[in-house]
N, C-alpha and C. Protein backbone atom coordinates (compact mmCIF):
# COMPACT_ATOMS: atom_id res chain seq x y z
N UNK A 1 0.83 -1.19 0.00
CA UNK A 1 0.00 0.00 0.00
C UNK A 1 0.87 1.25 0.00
N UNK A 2 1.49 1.21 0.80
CA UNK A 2 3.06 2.57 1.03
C UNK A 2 3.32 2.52 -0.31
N UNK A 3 3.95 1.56 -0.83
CA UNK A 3 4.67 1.95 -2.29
C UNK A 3 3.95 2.09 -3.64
N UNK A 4 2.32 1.59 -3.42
CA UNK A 4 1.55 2.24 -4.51
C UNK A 4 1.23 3.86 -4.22
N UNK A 5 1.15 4.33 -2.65
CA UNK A 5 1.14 5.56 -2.52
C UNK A 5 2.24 6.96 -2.81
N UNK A 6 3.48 6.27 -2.38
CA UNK A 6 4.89 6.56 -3.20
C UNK A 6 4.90 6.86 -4.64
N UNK A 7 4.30 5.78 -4.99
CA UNK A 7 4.30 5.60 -7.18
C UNK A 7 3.95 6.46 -7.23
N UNK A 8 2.36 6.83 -6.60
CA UNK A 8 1.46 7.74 -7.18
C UNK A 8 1.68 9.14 -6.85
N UNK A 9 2.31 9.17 -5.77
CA UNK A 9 3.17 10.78 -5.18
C UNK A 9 4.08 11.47 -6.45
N UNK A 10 4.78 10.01 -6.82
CA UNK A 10 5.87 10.60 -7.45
C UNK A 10 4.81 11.27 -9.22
N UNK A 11 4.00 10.26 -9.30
CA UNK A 11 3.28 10.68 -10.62
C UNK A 11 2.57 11.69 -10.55
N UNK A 12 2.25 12.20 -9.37
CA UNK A 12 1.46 13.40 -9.19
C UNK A 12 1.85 14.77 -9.23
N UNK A 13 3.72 14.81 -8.18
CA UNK A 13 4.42 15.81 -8.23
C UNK A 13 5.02 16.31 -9.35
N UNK A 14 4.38 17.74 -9.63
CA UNK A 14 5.02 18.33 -10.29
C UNK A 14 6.32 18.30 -10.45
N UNK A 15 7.09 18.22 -9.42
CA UNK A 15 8.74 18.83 -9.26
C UNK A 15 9.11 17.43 -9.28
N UNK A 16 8.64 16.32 -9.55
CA UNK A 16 9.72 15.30 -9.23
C UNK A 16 10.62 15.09 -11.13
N UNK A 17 11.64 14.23 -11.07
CA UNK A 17 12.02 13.93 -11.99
C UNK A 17 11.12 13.07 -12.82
N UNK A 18 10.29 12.14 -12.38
CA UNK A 18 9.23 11.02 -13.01
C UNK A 18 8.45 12.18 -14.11
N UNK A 19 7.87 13.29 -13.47
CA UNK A 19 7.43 14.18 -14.15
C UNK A 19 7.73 14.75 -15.19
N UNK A 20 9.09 14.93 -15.04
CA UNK A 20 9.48 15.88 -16.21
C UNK A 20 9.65 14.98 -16.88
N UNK A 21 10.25 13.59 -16.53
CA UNK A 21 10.10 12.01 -17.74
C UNK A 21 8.79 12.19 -18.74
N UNK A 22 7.94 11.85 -18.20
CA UNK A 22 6.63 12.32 -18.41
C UNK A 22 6.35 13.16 -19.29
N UNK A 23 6.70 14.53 -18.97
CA UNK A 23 5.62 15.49 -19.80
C UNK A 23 7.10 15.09 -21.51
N UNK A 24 8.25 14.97 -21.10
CA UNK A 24 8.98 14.65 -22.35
C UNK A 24 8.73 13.28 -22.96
N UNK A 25 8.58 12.32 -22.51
CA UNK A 25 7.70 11.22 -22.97
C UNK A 25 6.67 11.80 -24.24
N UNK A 26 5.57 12.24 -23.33
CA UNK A 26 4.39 12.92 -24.00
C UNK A 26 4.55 13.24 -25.51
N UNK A 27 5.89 14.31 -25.15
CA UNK A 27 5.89 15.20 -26.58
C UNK A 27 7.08 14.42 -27.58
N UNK A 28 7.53 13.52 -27.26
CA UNK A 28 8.02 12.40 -28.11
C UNK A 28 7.71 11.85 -28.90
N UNK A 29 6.20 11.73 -29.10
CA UNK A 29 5.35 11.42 -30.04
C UNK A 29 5.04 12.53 -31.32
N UNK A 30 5.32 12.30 -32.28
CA UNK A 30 5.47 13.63 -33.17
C UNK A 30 4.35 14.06 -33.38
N UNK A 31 3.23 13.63 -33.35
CA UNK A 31 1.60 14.11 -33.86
C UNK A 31 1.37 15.12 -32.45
N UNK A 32 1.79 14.46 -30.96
CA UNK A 32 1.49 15.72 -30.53
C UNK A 32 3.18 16.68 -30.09
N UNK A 33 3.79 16.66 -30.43
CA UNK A 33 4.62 17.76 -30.72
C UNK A 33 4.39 18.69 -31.57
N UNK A 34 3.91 18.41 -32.96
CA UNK A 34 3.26 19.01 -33.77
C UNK A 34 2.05 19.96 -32.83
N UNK A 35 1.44 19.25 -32.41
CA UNK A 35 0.27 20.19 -31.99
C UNK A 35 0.61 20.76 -30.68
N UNK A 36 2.22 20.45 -29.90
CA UNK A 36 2.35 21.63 -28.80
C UNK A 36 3.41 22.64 -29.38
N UNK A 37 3.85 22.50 -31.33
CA UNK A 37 4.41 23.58 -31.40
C UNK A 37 3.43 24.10 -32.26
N UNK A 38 2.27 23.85 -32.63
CA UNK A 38 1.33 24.71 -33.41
C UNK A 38 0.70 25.40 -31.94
N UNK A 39 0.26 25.03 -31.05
CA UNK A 39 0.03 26.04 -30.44
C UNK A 39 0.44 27.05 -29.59
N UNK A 40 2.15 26.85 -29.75
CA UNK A 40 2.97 27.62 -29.08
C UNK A 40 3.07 29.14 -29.80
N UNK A 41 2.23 29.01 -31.04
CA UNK A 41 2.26 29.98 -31.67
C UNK A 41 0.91 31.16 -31.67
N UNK A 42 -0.47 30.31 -31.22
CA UNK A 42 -1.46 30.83 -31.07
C UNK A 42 -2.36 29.47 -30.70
N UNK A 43 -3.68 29.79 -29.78
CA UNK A 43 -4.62 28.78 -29.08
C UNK A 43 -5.29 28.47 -30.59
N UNK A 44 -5.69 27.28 -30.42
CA UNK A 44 -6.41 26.56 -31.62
C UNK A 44 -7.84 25.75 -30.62
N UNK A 45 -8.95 25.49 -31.38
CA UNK A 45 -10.02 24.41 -31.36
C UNK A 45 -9.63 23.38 -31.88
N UNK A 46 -10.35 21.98 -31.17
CA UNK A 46 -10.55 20.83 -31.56
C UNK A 46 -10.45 20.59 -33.32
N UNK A 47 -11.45 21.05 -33.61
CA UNK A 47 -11.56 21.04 -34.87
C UNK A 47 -10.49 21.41 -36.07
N UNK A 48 -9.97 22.77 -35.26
CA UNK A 48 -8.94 23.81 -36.33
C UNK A 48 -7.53 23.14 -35.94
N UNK A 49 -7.39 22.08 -34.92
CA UNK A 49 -6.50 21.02 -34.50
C UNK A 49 -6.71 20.07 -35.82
N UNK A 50 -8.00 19.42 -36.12
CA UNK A 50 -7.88 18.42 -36.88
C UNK A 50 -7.42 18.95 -38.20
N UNK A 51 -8.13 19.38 -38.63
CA UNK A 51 -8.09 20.01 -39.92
C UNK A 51 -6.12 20.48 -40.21
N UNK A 52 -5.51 21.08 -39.23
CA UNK A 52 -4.11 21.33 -39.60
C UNK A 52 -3.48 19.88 -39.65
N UNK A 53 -3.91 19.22 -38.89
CA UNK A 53 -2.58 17.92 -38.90
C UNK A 53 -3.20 16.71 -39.87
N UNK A 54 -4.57 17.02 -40.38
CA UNK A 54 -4.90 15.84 -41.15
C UNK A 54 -5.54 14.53 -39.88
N UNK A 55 -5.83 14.55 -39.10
CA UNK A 55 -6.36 13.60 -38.23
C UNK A 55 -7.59 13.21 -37.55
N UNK A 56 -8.45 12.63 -37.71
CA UNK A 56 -9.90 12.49 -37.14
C UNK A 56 -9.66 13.33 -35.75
N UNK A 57 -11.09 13.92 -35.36
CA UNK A 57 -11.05 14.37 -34.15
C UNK A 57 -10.97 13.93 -33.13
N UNK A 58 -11.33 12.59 -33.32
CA UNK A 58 -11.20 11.32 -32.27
C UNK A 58 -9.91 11.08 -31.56
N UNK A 59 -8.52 11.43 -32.85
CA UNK A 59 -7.45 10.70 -32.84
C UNK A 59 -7.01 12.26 -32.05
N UNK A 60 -7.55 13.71 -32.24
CA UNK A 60 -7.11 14.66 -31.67
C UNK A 60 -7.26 14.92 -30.37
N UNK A 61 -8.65 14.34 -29.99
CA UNK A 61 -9.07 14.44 -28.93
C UNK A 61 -8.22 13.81 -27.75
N UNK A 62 -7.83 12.34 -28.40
CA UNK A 62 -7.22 11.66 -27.63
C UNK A 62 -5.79 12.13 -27.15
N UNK A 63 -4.98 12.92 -28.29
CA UNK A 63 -3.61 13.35 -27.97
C UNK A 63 -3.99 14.82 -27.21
N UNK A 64 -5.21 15.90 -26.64
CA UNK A 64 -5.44 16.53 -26.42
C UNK A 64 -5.73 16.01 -24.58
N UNK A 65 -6.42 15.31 -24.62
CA UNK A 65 -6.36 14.62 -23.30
C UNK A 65 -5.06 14.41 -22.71
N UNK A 66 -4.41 13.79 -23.47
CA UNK A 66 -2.96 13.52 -22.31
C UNK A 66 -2.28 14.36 -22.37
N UNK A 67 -2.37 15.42 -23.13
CA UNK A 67 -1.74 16.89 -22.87
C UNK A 67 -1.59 17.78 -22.10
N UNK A 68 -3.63 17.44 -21.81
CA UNK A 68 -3.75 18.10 -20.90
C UNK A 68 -3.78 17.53 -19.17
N UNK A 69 -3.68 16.29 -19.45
CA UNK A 69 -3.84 15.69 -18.20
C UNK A 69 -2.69 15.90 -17.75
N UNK A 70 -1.30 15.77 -18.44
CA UNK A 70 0.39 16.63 -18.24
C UNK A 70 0.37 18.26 -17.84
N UNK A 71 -0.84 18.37 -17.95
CA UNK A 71 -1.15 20.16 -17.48
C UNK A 71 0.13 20.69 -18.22
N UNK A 72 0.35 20.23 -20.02
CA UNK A 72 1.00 21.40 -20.65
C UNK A 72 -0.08 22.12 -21.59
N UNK A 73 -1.23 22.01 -21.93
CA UNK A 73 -1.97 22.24 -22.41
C UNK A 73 -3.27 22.42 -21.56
N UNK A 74 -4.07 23.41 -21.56
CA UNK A 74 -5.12 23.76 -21.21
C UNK A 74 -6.43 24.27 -21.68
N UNK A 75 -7.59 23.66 -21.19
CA UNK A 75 -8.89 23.34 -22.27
C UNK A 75 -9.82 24.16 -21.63
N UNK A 76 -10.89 24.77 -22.51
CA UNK A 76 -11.55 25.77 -22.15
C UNK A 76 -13.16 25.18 -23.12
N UNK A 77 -13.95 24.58 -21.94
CA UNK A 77 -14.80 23.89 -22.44
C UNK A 77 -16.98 24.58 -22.32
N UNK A 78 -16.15 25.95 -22.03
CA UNK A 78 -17.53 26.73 -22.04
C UNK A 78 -17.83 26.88 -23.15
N UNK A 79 -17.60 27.18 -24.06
CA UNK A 79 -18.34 27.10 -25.61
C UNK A 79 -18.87 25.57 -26.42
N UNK A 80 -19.35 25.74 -27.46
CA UNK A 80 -19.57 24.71 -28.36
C UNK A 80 -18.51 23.62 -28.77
N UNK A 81 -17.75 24.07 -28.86
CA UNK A 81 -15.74 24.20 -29.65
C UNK A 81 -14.80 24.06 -27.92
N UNK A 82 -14.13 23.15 -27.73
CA UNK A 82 -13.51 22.65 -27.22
C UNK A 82 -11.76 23.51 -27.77
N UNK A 83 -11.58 24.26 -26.77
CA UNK A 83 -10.42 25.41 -27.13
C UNK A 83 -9.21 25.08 -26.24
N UNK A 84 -8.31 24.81 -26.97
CA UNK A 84 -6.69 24.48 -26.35
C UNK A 84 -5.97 25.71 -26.56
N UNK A 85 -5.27 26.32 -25.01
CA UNK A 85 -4.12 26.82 -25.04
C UNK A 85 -2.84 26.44 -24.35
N UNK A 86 -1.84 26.20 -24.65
CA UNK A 86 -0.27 25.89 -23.83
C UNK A 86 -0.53 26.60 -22.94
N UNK A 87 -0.37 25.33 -21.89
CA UNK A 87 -0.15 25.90 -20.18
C UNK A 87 1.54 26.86 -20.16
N UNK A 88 1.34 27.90 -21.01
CA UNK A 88 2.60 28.38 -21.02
C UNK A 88 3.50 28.49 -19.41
N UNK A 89 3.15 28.87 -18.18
CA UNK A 89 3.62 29.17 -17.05
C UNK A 89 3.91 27.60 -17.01
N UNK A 90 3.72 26.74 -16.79
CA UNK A 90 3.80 25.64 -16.57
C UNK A 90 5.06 24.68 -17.33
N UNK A 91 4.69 25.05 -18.34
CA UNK A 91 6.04 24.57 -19.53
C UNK A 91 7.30 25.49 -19.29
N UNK A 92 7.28 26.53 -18.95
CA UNK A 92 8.64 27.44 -18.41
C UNK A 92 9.14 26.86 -17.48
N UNK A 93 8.48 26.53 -16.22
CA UNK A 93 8.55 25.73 -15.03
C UNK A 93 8.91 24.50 -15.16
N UNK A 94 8.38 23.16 -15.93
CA UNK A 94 8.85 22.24 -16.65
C UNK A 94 10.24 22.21 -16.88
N UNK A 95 10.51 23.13 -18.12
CA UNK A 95 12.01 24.28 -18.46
C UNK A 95 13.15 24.15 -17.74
N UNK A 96 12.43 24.90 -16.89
CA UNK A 96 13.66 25.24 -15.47
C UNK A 96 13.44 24.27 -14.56
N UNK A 97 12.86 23.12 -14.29
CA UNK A 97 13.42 21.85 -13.68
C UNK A 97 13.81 21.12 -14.42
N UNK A 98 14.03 21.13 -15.72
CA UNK A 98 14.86 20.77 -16.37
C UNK A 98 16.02 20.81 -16.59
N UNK A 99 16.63 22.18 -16.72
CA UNK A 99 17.40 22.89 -16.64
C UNK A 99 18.78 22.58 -15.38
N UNK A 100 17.11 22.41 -14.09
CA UNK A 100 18.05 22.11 -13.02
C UNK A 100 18.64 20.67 -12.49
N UNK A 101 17.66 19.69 -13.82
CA UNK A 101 18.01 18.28 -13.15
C UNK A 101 19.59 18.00 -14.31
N UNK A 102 19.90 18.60 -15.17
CA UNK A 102 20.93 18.80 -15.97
C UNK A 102 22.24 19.51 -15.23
N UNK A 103 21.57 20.96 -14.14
CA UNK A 103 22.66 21.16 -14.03
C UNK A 103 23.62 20.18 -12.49
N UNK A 104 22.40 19.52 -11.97
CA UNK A 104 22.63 18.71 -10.96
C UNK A 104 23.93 17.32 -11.84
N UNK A 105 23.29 17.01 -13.11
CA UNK A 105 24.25 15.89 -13.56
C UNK A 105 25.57 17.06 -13.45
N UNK A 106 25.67 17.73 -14.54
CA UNK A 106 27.01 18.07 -14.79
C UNK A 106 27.85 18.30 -13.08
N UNK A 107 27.31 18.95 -12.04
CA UNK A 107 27.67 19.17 -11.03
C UNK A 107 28.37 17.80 -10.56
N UNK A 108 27.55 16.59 -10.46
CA UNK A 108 27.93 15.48 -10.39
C UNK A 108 29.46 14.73 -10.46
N UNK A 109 28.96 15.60 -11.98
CA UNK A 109 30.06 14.69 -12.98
C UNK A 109 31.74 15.54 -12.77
N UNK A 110 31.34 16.76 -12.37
CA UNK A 110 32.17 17.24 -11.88
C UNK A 110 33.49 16.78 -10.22
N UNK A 111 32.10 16.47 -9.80
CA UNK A 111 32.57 16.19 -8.36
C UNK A 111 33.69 14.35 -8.44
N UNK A 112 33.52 14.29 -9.60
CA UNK A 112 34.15 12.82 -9.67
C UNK A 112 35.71 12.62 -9.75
């Protein structure tokens, strides 16, 4: 029970390393890299998602979900149209624990 609660700590925390595995996992997949650098440029709909990458909405929906469930993408579901924008604050943050689990190796590698 402890170490399924552990797993799930670690999958939950933002700041852990599992995380940032994670949200880079995610965008490893080129269909949605594509669609977290199309919207790094401006928020898009479901639809104006399909239509750019060529993909049923089904197949968008689905890479839109785990996007957002990575809280790098964020959905705005008061209208008709299902509206995605990049959790921009979030992906900076991402960034810079990135940044810092890199500069922890080199530090490392230093100390050897």
């Amino acid at each position: 029970v402890l170490q399924d609660f552990l797993r799930n700590l670690l999958q939950t925390d933002g700041t852990s390393k599992n995380h940032i595995f994670r949200c880079l996992h995610l965008l490893g997949d080129q269909t949605r890299f594509d669609i977290f650098c199309y919207l790094l440029e401006h928020p898009a709909y479901g639809q104006e998602l399909s239509e750019k990458t060529a993909l049923h909405p089904t197949t968008i929906s689905h890479h839109m979900a785990r996007l957002v469930a990575a809280n790098l993408v964020e959905c705005d579901l008061r209208t008709a149209k299902t509206y995605y924008t990049l959790n921009k604050e979030y992906v900076i943050d991402i960034l810079d624990r990135l940044r810092a689990v890199f500069s922890e190796c080199g530090d490392s590698k230093d100390e050897k």
